[in-house]
Protein backbone atom coordinates (compact mmCIF):
# COMPACT_ATOMS: atom_id res chain seq x y z
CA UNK A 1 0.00 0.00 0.00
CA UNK A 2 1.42 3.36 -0.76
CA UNK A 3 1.67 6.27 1.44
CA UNK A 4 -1.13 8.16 -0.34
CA UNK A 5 -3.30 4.93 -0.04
CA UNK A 6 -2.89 4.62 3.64
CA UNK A 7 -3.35 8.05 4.64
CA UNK A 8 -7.05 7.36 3.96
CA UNK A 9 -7.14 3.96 5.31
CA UNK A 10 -8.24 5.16 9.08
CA UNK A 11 -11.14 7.15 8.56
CA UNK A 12 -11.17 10.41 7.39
CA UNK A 13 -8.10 12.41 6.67
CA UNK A 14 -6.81 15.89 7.18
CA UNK A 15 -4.89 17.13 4.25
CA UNK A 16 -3.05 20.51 5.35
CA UNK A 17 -0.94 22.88 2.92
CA UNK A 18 1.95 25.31 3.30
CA UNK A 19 4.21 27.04 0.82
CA UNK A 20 8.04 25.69 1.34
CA UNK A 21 10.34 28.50 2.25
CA UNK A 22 7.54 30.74 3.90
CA UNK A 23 8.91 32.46 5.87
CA UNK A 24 12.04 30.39 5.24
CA UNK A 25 13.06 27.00 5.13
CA UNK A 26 13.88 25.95 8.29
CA UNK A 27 10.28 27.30 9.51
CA UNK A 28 9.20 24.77 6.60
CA UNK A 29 10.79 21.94 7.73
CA UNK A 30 9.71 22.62 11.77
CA UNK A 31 6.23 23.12 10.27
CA UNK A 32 6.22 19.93 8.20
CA UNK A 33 7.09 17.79 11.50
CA UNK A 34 5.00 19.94 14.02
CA UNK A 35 1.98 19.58 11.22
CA UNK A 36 2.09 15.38 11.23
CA UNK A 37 2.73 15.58 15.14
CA UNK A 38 -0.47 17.19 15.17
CA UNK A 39 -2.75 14.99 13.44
CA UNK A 40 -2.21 15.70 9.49
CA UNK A 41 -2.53 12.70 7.39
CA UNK A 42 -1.00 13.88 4.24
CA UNK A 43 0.82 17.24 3.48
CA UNK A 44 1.12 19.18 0.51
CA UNK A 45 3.71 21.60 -0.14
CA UNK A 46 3.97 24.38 -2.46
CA UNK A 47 6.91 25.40 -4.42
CA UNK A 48 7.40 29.16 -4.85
CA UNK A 49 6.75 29.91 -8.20
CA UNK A 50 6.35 33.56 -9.32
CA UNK A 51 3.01 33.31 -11.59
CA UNK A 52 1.08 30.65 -9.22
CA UNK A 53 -2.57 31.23 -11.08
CA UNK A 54 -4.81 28.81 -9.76
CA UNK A 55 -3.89 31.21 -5.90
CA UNK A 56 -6.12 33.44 -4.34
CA UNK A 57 -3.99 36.49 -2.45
CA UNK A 58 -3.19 34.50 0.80
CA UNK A 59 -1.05 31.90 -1.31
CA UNK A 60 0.46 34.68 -3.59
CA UNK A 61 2.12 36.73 -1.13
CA UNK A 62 3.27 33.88 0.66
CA UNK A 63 5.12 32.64 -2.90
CA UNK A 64 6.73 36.20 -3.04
CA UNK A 65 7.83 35.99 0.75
CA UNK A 66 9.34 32.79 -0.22
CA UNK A 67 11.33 33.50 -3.24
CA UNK A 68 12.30 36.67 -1.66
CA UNK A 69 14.11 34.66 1.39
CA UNK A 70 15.87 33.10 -1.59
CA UNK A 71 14.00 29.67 -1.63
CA UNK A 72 14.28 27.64 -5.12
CA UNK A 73 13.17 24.33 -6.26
CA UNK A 74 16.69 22.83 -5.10
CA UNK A 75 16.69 24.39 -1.93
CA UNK A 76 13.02 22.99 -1.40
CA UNK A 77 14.24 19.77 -2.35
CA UNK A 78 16.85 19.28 -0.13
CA UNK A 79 15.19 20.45 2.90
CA UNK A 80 12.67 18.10 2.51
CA UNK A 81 15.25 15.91 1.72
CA UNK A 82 16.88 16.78 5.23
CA UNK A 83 13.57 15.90 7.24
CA UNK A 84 13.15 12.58 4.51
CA UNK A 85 13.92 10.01 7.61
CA UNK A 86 11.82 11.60 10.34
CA UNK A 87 7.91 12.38 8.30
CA UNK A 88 5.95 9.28 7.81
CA UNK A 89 2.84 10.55 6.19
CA UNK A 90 2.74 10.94 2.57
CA UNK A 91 3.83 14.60 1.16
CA UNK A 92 2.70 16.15 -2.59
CA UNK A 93 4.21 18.88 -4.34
CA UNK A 94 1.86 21.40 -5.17
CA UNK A 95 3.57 23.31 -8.16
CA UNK A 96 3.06 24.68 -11.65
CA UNK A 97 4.05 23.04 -15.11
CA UNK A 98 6.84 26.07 -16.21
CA UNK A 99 8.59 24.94 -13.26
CA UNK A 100 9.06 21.75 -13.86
CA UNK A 101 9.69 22.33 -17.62
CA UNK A 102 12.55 24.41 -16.08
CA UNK A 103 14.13 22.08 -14.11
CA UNK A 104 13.55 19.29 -16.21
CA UNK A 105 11.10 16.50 -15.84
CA UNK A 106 12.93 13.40 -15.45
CA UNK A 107 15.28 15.53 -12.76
CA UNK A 108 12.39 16.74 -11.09
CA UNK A 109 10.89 13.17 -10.60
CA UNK A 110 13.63 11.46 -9.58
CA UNK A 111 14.63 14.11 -6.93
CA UNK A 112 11.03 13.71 -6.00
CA UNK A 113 11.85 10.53 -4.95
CA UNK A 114 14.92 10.97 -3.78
CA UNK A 115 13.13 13.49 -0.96
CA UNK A 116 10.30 11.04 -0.11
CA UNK A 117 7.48 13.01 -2.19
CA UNK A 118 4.78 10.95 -3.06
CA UNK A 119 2.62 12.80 -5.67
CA UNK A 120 2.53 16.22 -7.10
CA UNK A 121 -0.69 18.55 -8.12
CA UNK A 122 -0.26 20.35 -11.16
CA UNK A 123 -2.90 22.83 -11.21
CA UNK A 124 -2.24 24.43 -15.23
CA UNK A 125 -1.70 21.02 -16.58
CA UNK A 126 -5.18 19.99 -18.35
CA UNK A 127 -6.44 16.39 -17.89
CA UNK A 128 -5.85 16.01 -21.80
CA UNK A 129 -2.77 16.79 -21.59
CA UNK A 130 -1.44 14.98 -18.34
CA UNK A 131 0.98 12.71 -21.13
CA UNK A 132 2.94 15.66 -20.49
CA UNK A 133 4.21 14.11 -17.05
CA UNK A 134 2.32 10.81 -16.87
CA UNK A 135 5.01 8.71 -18.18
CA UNK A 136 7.81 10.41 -16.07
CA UNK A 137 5.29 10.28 -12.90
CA UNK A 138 4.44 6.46 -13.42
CA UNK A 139 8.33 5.81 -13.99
CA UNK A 140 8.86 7.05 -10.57
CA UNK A 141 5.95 6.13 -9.17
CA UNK A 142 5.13 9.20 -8.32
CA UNK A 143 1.12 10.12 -8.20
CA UNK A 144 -0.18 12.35 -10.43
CA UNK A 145 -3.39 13.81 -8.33
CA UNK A 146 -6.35 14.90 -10.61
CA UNK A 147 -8.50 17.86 -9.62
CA UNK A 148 -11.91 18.06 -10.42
CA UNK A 149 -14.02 21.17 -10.38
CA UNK A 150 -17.69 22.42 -10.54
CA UNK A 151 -17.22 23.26 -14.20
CA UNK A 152 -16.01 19.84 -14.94
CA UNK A 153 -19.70 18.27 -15.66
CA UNK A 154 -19.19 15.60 -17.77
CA UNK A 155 -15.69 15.06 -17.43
CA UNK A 156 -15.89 14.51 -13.64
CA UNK A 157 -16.13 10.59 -14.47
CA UNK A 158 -13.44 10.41 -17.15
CA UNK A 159 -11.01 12.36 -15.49
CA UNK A 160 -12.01 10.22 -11.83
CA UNK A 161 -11.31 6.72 -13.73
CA UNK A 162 -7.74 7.49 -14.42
CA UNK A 163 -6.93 9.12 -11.04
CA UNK A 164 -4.44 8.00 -8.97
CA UNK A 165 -3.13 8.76 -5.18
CA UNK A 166 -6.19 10.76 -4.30
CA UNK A 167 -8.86 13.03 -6.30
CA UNK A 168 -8.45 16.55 -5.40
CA UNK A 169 -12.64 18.37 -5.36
CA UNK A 170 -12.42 21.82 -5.76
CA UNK A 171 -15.01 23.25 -3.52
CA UNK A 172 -15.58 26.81 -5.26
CA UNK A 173 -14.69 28.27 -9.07
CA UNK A 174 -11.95 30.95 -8.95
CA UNK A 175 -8.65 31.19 -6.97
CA UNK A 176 -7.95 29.67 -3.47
CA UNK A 177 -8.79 31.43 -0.32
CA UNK A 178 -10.65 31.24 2.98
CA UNK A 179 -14.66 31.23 1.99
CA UNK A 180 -17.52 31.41 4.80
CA UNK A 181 -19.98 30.46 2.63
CA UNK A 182 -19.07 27.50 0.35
CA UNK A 183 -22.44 26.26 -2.07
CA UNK A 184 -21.22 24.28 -4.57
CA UNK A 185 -23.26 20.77 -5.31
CA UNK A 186 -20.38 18.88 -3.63
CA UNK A 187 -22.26 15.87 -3.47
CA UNK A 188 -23.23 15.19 -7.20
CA UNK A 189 -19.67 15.06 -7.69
CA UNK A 190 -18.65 13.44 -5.20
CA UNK A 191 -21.69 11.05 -6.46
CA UNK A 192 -20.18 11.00 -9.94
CA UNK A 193 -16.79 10.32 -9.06
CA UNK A 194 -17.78 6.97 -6.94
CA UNK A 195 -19.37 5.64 -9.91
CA UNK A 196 -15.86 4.91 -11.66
CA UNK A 197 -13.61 4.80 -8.84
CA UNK A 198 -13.08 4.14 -5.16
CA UNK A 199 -10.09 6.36 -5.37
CA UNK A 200 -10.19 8.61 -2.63
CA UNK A 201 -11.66 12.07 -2.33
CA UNK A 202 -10.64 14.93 -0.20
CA UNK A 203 -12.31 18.46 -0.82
CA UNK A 204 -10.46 21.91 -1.02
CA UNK A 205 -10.78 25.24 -1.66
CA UNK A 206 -12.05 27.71 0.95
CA UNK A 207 -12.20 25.42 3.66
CA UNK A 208 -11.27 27.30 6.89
CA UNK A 209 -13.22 26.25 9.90
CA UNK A 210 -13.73 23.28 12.13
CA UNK A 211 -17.17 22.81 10.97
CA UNK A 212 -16.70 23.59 7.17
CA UNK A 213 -14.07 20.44 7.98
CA UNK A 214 -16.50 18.33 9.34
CA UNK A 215 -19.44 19.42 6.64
CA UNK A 216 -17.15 18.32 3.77
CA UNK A 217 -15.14 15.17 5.52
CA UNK A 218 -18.46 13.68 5.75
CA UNK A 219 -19.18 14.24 2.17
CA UNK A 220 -16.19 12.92 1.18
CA UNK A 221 -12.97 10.92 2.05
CA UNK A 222 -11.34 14.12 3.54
CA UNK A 223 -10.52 18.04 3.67
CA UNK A 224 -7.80 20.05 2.44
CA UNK A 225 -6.75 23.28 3.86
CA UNK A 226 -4.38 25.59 2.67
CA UNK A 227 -5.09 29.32 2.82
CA UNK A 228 -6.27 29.02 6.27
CA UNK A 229 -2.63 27.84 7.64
CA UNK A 230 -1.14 30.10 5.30
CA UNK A 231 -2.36 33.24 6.49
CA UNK A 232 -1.00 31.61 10.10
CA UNK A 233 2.44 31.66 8.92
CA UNK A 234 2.25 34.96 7.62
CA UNK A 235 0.90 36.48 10.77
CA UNK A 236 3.60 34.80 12.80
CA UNK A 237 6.18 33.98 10.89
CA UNK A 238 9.25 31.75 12.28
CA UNK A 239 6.90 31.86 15.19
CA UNK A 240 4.22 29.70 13.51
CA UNK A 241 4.72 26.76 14.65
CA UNK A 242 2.73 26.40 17.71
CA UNK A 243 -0.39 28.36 16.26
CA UNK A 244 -0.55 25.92 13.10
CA UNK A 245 0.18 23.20 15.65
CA UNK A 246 -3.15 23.70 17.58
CA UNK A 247 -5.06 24.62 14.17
CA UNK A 248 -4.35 21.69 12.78
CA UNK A 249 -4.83 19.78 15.97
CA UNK A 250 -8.79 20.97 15.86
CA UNK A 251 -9.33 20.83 12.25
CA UNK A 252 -8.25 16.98 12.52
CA UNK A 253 -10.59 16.50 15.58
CA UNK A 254 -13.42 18.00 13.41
CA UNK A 255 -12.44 15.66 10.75
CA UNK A 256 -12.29 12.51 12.78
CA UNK A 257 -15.94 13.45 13.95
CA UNK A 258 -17.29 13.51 10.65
């Protein structure tokens, strides 16, 4: 069973994101550990990238704070690579296509594995097009997580068939971002996407609160939070750790309760 696999194999799971290097990368690696200490079952990690378009404001400035402190894709890589021997839940890159293109494909996924990453979410990289990294990603055996979104109607099933790792359900159209009201039909695609597939789901998007947690976990096979932590780290900066340590404590218990 791969990591992915098992991170949704006791119940619900908590799926929290931060952007590496923000503030800087030591603050990255304490808040990878400190994150899994606290209940996270998988956690993504975003590499700085300056044009990050699927990111509401949050996630943008915390991209500029991190290539300001001088992080880069190698850097990011080998502090993960540092902390490799001490995280045992599963960890995805969150990053862009152009950077990847830049640092070269078959380098990038073998340094993936080199550092323990488990999948990667490529946010600008169409379902028809995944070929682009598909045969790099299944040489590695590195998951390639498909999103599906609100506008994705009919192609919610054909996209959900081929997924692997986990299905990423985007909760809201437009950027990412803390939301208090989230109405999308989350269930009809959620409905849709168990017709083809038992591949798990975890919703994102917006989700900032115990109870939006709890609402979506039981909808699904888990919640994602990003923007919420994010905006933690910038309002505390290499202080963070304790504050995302208790928020991710409570969004897990609200979680687990689903």
């Amino acid at each position: 069973m791969n990591r992915i696999k098992k991170a949704f194999s006791n119940g619900k799971a908590f799926i929290s994101f931060i952007t590496g290097g923000d503030p800087d990368l030591e603050t990255t690696k304490e808040l990878i550990l400190a994150m899994e200490e606290a209940g996270a079952d998988l956690i993504e990690i975003g590499i700085p990238f300056s044009d990050p378009i699927a990111e509401g404001a949050v996630i943008q400035e915390a991209n500029e704070r991190a290539l300001s402190s001088g992080c880069t894709t190698d850097k990011l890589f080998d502090a993960i690579h540092e902390i490799k021997e001490k995280v045992s839940v599963p960890l995805v890159f969150l990053t862009y296509i152009n950077p990847i293109y830049t640092y070269g494909k078959e380098r990038f996924f073998k340094r993936c594995v080199e550092c323990g990453i488990d999948g990667i979410i490529v946010p600008d990289l169409p379902f028809e097009e995944k070929e682009e990294l598909s045969q790099e990603s299944s040489r590695y055996e590195v998951n390639l997580v498909s999103l599906i979104a609100p506008t994705s109607n009919e192609r919610i099933r054909m996209i959900a068939s081929q997924a692997e790792g986990f299905i990423y359900c985007v909760s809201s159209l437009g950027v990412t971002g803390v939301r208090t009201d989230i109405q999308t039909d989350i269930t009809s695609m959620i409905s849709m996407v168990r017709e083809v597939t038992d591949t798990p789901c975890a919703i994102g998007f917006g989700i900032s609160t115990p109870d939006q947690a709890k609402k979506f976990a039981a909808l699904s096979d888990g919640a994602i939070v990003g923007s919420a932590i994010v905006k933690l780290v910038a309002q505390y900066g290499k202080e963070s750790i304790e504050p995302v340590k208790t928020y991710v404590r409570d969004m897990k218990a609200a979680v687990s309760k689903a």
